[in-house]
Each structure stands twice: as C-alpha cells, then as structure tokens.
PDB file of N, CA and C in Angstrom:
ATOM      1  N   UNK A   1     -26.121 -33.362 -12.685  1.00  0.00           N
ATOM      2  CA  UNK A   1     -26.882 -32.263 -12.127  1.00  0.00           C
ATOM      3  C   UNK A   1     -27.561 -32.750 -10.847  1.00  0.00           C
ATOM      4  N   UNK A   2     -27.460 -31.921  -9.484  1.00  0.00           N
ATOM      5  CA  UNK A   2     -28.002 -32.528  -8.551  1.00  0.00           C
ATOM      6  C   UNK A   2     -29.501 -32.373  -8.604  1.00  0.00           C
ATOM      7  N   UNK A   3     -30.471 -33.137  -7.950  1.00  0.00           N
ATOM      8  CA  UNK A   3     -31.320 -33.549  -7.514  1.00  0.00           C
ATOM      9  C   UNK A   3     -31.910 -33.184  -6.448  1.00  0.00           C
ATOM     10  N   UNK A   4     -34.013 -33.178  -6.611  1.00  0.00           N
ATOM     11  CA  UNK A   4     -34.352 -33.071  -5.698  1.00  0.00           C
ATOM     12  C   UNK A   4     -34.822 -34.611  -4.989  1.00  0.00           C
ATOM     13  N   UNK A   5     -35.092 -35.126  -4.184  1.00  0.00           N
ATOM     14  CA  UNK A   5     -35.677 -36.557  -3.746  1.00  0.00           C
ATOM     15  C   UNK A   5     -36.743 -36.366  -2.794  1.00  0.00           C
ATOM     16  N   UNK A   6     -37.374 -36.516  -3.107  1.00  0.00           N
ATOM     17  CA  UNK A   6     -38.830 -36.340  -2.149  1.00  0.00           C
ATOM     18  C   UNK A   6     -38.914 -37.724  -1.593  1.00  0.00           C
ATOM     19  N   UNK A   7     -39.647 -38.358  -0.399  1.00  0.00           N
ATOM     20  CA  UNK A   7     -39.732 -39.331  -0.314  1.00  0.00           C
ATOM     21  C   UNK A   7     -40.981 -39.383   0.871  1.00  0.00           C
ATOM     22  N   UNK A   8     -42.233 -40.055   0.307  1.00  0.00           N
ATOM     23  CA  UNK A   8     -43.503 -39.896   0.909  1.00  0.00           C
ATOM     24  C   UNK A   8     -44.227 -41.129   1.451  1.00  0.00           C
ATOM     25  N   UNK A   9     -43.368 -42.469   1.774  1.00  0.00           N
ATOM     26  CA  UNK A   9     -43.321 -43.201   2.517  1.00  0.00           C
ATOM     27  C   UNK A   9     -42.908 -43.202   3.885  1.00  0.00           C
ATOM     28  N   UNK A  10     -43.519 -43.788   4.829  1.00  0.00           N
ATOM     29  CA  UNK A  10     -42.758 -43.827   6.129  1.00  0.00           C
ATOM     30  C   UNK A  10     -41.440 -45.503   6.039  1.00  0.00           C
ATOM     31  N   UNK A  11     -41.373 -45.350   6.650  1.00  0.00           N
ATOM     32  CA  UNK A  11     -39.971 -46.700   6.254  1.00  0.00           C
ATOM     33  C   UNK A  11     -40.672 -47.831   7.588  1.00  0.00           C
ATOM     34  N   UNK A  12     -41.613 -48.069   7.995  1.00  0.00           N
ATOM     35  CA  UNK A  12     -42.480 -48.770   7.851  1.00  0.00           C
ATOM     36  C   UNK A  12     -43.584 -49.586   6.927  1.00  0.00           C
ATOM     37  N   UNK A  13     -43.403 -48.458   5.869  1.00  0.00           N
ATOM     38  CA  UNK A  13     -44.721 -49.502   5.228  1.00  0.00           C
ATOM     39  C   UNK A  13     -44.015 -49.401   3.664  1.00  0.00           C
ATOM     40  N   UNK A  14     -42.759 -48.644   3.467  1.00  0.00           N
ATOM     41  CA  UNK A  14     -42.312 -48.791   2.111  1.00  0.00           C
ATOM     42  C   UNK A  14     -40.560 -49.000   2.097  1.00  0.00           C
ATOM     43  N   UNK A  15     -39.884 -49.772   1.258  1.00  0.00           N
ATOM     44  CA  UNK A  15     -38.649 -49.083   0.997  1.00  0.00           C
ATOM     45  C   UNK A  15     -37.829 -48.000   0.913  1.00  0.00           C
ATOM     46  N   UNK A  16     -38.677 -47.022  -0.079  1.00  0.00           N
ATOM     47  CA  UNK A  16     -38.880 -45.852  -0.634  1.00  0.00           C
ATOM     48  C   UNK A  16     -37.266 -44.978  -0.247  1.00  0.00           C
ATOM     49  N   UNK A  17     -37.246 -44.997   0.936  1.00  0.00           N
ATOM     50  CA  UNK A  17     -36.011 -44.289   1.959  1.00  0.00           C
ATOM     51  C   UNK A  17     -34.785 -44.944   1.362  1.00  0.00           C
ATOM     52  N   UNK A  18     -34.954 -46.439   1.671  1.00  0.00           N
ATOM     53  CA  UNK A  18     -33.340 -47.110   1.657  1.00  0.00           C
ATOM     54  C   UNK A  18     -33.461 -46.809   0.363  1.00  0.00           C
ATOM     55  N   UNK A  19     -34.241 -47.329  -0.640  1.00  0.00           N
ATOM     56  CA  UNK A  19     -33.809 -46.829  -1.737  1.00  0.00           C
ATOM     57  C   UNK A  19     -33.614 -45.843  -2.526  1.00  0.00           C
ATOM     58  N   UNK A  20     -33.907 -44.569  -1.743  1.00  0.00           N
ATOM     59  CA  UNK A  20     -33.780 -43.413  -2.533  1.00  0.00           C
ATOM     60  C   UNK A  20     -32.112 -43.167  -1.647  1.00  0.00           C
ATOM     61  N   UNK A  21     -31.618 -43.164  -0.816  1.00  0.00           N
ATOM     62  CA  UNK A  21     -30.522 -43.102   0.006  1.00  0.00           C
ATOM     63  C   UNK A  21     -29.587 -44.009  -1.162  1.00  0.00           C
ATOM     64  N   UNK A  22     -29.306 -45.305  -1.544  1.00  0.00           N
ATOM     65  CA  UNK A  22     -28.893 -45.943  -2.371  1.00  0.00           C
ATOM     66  C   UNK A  22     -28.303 -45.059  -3.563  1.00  0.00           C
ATOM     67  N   UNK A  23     -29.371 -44.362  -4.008  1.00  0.00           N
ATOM     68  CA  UNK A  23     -29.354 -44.019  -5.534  1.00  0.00           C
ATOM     69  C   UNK A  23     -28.823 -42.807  -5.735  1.00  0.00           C
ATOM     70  N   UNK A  24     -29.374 -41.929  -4.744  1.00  0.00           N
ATOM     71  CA  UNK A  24     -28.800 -40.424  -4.477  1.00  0.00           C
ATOM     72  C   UNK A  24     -27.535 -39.861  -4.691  1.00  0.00           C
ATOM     73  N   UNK A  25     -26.910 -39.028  -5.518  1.00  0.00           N
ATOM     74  CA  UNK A  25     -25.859 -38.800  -5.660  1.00  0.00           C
ATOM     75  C   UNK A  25     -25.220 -37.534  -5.047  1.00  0.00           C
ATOM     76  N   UNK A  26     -24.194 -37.484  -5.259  1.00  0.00           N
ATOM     77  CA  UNK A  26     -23.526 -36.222  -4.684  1.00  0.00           C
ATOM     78  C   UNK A  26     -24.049 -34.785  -5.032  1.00  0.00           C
ATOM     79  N   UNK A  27     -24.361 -34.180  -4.103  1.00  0.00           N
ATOM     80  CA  UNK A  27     -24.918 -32.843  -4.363  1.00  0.00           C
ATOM     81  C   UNK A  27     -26.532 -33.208  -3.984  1.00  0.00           C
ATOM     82  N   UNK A  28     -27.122 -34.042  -4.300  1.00  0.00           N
ATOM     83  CA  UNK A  28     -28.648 -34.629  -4.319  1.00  0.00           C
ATOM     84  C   UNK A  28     -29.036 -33.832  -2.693  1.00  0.00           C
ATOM     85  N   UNK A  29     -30.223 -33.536  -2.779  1.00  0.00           N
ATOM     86  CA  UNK A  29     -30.829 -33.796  -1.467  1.00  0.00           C
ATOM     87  C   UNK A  29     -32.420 -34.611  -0.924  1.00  0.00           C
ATOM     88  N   UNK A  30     -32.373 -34.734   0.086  1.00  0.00           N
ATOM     89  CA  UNK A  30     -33.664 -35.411  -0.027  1.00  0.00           C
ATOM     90  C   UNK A  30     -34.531 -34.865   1.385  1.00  0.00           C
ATOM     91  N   UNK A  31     -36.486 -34.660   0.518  1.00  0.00           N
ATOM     92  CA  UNK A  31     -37.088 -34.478   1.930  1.00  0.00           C
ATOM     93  C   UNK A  31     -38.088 -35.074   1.820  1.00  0.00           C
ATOM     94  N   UNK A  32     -38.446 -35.151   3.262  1.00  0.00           N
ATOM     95  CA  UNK A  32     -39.423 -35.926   3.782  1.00  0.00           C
ATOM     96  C   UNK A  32     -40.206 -35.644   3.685  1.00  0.00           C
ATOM     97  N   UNK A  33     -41.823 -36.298   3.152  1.00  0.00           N
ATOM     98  CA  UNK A  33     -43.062 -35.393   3.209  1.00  0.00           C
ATOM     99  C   UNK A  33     -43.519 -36.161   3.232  1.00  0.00           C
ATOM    100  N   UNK A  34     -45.179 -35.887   3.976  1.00  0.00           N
ATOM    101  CA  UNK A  34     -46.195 -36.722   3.691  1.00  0.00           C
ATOM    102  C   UNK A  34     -46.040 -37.934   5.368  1.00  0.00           C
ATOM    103  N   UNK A  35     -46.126 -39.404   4.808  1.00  0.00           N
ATOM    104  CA  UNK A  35     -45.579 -39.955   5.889  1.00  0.00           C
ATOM    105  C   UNK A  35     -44.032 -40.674   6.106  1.00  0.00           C
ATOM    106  N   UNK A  36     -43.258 -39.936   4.906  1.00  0.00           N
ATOM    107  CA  UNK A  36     -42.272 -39.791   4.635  1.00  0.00           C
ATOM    108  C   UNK A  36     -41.085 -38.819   5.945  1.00  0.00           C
ATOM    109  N   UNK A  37     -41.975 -38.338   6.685  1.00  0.00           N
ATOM    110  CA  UNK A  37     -41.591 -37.307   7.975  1.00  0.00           C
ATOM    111  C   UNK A  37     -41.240 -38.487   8.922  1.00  0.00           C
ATOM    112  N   UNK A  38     -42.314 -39.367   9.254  1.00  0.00           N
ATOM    113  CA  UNK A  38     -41.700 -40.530  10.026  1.00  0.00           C
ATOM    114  C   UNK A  38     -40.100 -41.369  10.359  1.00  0.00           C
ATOM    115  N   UNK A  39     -39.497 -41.300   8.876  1.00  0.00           N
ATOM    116  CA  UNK A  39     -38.187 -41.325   9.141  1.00  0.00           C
ATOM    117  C   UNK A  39     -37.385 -40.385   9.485  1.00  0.00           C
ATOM    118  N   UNK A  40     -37.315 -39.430  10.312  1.00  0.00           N
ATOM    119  CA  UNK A  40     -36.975 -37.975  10.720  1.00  0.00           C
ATOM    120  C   UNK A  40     -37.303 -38.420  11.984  1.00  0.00           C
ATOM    121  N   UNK A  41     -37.518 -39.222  12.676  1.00  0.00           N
ATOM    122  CA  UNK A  41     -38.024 -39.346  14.117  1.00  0.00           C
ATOM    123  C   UNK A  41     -36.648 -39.587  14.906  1.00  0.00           C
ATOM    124  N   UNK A  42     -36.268 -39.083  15.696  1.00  0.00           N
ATOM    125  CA  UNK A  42     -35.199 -39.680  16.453  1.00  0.00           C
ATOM    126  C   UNK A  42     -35.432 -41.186  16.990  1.00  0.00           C
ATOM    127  N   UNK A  43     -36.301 -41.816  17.221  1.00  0.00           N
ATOM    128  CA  UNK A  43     -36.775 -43.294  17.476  1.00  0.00           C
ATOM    129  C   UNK A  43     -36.679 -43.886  16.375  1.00  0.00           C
ATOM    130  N   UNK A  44     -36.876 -43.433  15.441  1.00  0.00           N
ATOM    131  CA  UNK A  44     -37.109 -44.015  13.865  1.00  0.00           C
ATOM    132  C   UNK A  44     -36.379 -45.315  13.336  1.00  0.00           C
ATOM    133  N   UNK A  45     -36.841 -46.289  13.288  1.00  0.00           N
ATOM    134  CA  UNK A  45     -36.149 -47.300  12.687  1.00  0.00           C
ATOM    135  C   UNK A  45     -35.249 -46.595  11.477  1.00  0.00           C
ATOM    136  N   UNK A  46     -35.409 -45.785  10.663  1.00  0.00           N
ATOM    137  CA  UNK A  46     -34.751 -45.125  10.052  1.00  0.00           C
ATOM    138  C   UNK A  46     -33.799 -43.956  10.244  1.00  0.00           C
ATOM    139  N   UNK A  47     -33.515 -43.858  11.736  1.00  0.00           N
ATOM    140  CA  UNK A  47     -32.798 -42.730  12.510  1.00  0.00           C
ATOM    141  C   UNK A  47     -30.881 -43.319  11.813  1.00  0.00           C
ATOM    142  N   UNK A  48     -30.972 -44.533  11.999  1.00  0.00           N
ATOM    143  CA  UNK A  48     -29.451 -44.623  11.276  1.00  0.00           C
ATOM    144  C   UNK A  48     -28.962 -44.110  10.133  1.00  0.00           C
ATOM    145  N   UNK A  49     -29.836 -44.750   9.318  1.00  0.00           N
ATOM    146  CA  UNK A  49     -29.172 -43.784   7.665  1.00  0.00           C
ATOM    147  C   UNK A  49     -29.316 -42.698   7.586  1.00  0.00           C
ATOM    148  N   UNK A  50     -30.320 -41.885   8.444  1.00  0.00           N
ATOM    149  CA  UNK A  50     -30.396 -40.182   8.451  1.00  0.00           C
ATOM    150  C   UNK A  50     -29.682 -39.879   8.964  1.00  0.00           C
ATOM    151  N   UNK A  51     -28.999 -40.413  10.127  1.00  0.00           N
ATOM    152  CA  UNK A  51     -27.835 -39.779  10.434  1.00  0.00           C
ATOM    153  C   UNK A  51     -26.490 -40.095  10.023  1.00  0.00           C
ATOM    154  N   UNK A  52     -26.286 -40.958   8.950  1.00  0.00           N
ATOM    155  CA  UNK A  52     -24.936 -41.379   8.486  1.00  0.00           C
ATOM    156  C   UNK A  52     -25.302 -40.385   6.789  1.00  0.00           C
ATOM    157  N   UNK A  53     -26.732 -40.111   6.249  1.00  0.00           N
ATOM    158  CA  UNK A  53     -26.455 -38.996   5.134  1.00  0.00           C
ATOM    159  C   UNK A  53     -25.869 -37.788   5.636  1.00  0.00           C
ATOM    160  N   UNK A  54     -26.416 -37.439   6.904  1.00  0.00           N
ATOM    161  CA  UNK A  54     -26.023 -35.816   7.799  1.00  0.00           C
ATOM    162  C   UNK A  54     -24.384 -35.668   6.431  1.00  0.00           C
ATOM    163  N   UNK A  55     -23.045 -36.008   6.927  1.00  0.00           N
ATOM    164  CA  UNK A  55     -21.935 -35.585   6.386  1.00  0.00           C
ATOM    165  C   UNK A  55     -22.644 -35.223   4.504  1.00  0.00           C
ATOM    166  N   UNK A  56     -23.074 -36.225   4.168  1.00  0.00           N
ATOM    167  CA  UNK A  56     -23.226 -36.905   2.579  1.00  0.00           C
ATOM    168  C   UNK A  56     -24.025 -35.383   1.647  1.00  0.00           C
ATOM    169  N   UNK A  57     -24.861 -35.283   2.296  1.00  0.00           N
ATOM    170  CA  UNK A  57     -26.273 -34.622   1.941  1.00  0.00           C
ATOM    171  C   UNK A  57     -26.924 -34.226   2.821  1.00  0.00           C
ATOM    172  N   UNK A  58     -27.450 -33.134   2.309  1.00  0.00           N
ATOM    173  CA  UNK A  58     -28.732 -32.195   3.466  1.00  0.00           C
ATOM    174  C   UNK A  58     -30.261 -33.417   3.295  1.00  0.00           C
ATOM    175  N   UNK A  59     -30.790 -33.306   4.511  1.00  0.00           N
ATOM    176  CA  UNK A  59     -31.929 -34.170   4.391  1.00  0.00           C
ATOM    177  C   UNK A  59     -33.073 -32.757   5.264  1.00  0.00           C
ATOM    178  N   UNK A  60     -33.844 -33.262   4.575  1.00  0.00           N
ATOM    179  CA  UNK A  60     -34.879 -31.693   4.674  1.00  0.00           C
ATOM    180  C   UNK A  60     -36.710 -32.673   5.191  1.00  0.00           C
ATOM    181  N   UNK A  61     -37.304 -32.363   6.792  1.00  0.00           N
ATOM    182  CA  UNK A  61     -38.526 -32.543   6.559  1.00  0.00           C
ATOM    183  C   UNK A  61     -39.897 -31.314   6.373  1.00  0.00           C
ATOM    184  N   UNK A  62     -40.877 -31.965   5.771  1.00  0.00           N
ATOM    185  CA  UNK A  62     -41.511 -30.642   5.487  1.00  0.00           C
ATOM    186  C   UNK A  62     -42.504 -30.492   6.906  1.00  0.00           C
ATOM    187  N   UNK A  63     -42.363 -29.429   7.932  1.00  0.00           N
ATOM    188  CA  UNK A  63     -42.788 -29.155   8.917  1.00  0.00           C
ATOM    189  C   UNK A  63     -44.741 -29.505   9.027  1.00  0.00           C
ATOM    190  N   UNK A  64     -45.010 -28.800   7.852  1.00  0.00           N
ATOM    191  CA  UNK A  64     -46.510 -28.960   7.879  1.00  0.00           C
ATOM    192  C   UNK A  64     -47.009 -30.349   8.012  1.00  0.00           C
ATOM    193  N   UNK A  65     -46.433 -31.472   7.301  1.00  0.00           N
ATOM    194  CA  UNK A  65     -46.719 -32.573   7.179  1.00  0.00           C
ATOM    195  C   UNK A  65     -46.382 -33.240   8.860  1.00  0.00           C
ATOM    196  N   UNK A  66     -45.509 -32.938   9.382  1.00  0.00           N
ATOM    197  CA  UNK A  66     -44.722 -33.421  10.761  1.00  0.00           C
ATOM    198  C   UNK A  66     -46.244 -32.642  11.675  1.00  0.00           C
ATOM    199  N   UNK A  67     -46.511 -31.960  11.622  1.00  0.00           N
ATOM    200  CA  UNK A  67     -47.615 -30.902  12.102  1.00  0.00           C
ATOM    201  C   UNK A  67     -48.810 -31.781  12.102  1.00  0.00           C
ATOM    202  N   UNK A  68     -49.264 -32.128  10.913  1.00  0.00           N
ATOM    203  CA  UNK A  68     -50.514 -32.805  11.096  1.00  0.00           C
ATOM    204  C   UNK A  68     -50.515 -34.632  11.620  1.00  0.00           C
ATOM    205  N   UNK A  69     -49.194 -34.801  11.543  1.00  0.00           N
ATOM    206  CA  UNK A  69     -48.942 -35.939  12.280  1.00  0.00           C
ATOM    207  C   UNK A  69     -48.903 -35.964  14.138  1.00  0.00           C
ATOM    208  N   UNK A  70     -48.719 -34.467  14.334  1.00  0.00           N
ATOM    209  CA  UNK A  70     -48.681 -34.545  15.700  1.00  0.00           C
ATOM    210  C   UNK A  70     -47.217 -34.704  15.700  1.00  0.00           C
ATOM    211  N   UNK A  71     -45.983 -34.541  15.360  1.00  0.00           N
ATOM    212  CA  UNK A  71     -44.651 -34.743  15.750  1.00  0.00           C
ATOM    213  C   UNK A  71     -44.256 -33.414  15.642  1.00  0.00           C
ATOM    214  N   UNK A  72     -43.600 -33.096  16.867  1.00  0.00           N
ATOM    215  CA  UNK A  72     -43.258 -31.698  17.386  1.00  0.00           C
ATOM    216  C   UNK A  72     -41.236 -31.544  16.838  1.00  0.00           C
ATOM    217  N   UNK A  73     -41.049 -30.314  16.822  1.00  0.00           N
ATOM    218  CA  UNK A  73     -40.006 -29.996  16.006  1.00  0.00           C
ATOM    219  C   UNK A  73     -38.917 -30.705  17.050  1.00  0.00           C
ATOM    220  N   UNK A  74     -39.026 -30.983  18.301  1.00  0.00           N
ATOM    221  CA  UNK A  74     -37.921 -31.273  19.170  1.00  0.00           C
ATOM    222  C   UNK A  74     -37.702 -32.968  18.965  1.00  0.00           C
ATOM    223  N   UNK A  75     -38.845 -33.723  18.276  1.00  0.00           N
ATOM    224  CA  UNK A  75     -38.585 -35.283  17.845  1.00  0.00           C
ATOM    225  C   UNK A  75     -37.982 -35.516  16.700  1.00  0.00           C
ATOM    226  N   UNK A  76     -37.387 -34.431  16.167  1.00  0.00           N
ATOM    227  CA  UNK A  76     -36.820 -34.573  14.728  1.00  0.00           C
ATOM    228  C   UNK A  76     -35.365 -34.891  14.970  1.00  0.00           C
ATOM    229  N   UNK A  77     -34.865 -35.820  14.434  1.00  0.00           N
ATOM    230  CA  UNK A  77     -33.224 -36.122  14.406  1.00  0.00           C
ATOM    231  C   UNK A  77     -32.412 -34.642  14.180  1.00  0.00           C
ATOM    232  N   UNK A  78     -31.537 -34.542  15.182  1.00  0.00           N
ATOM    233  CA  UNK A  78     -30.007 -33.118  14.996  1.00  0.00           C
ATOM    234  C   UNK A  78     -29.789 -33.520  13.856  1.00  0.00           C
ATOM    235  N   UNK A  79     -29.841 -32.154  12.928  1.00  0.00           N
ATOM    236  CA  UNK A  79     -29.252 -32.627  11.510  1.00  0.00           C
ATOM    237  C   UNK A  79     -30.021 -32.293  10.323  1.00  0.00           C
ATOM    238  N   UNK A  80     -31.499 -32.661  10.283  1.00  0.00           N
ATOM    239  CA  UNK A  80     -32.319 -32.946   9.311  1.00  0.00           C
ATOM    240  C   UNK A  80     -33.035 -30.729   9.826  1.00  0.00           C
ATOM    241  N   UNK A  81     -33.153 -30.509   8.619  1.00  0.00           N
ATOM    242  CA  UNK A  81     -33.364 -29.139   8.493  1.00  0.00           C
ATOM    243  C   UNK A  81     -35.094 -29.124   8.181  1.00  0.00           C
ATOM    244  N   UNK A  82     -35.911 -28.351   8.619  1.00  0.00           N
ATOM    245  CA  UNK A  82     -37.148 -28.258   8.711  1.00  0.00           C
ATOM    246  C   UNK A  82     -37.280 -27.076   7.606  1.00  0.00           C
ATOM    247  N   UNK A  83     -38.401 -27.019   6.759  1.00  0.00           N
ATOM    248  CA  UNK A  83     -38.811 -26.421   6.170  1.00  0.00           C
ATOM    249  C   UNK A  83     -40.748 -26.201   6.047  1.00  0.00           C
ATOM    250  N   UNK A  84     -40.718 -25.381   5.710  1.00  0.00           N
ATOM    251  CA  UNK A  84     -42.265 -25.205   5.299  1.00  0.00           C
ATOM    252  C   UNK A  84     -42.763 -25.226   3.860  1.00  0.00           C
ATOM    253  N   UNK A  85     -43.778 -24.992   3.513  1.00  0.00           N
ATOM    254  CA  UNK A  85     -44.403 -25.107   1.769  1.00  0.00           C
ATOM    255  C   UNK A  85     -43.796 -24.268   1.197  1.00  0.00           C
ATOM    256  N   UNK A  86     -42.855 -22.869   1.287  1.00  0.00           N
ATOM    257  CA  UNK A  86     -42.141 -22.049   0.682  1.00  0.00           C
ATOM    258  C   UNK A  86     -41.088 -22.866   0.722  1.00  0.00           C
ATOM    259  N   UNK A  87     -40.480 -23.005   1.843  1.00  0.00           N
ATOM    260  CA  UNK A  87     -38.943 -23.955   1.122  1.00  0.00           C
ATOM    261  C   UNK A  87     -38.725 -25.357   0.913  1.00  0.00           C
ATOM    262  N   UNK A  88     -40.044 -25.745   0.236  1.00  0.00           N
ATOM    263  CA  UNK A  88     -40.217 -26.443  -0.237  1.00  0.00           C
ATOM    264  C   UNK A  88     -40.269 -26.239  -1.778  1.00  0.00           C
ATOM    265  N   UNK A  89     -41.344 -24.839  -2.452  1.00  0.00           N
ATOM    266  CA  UNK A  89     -41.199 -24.316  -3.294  1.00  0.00           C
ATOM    267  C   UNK A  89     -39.540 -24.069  -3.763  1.00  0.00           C
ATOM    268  N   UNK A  90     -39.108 -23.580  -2.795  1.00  0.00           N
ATOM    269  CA  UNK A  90     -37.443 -22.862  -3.243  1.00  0.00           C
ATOM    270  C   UNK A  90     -36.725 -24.113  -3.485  1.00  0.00           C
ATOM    271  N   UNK A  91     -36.885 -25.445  -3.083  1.00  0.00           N
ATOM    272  CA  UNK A  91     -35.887 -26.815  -3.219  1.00  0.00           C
ATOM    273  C   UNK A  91     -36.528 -26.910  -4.520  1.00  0.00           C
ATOM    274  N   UNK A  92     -37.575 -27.443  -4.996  1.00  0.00           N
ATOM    275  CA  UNK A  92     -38.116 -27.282  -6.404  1.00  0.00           C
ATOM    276  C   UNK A  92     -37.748 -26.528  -7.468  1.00  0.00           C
ATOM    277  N   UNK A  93     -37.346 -25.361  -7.464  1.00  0.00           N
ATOM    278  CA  UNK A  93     -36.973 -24.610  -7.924  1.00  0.00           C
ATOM    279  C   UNK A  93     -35.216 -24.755  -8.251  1.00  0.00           C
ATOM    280  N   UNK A  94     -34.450 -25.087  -6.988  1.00  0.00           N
ATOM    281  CA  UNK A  94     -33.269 -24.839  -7.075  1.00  0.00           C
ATOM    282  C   UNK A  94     -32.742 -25.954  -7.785  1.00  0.00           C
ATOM    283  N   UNK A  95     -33.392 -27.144  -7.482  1.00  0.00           N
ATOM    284  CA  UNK A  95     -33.459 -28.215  -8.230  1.00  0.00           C
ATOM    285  C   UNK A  95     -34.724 -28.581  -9.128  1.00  0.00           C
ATOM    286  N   UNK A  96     -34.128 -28.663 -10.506  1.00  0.00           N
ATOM    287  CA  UNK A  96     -34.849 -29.032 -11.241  1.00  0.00           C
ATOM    288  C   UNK A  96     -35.282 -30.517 -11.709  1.00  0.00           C
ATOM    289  N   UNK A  97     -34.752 -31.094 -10.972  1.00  0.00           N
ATOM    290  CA  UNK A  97     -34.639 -32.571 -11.463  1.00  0.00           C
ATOM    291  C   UNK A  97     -35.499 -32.850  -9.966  1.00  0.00           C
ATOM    292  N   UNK A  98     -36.523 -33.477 -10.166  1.00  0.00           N
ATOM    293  CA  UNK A  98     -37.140 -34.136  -8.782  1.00  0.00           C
ATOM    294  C   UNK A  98     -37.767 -35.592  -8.935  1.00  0.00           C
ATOM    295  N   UNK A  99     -37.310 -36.702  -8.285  1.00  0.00           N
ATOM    296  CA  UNK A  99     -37.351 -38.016  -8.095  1.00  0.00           C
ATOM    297  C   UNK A  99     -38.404 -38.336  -6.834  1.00  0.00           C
ATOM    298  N   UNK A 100     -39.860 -38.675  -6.951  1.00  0.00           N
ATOM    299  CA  UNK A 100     -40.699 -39.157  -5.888  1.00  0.00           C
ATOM    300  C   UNK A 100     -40.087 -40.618  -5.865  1.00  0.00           C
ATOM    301  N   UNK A 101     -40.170 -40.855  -4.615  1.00  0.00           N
ATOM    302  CA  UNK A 101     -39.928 -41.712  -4.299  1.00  0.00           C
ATOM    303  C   UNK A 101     -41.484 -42.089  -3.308  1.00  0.00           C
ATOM    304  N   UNK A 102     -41.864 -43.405  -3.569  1.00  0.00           N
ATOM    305  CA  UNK A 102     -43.476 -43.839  -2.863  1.00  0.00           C
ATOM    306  C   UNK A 102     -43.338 -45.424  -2.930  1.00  0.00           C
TER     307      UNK A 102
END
C-alpha cells in the first residue's frame, strides 16, 4: 500500500531525506515540511536526489512552511509540486500510511 513520507529535516542538519528516499517504495510519495522545504531549493545540496525521484515519485513541498522561511515559489526545484495545509490534508487522507521522517 503506498505511502505518505513527510520529511521535517533540512538535509543539513539530518539524514532524514537520504533516508526516507532509500526506503520509499513505488507509488510512495514524499513532502517537505517544516525545515524539511530546504531540500526543495534549487541550490540545495539535496537538489540531486529530488531531481532523480522527479521520474520515481511525486515529491510535494508544503508552501506555508517555504513562506515562513522566506523561500519564494520560483527557488523551488522544476518538478517538486507545491501545496498548502488543504493538500496537505488531502495527501493524509489519500494515504493512509504516513512515515515522519526527523
């Protein structure tokens, strides 16, 4: 059954990313929240594996969180789909299985 993956580390100060990327299976998706948005940066030391999941899996950041960081929707890697606290609700929902990753 696929999966939701939250992941609320930045890939500066945790694993959290490589290893939720690792584990993730087909159908899975994963989003960014928190300072977990940081890997969504087109600069991002983590800009490689977000863009080699693009084919694999949808990777989702949550806008509000990118918002209070000060990172504007045009620094986000092509690819990674923006959402707000409703479709965030609706990924929760659609997936019942949800894996924090911290």
């Amino acid at each position: 059954m696929p999966a939701l993956h939250v992941v609320c580390r930045s890939p500066q100060e945790s694993q959290a990313l490589t290893q939720c990327l690792t584990r993730a299976g087909e159908g899975d998706v994963v989003l960014l929240s928190e300072n977990g948005v940081y890997a969504a940066l087109v600069d991002s030391v983590a800009s490689a594996p977000i863009r080699a999941e693009s084919p694999q899996r949808v990777v989702y950041v949550l806008m509000p969180d990118c918002e209070a960081r000060g990172i504007l929707a045009e620094e986000i890697l092509p690819g990674v789909a923006a959402v707000d606290y409703d479709g965030f609700v609706d990924l929760a929902v659609r997936f019942p299985i949800i894996h924090c990753w911290s």
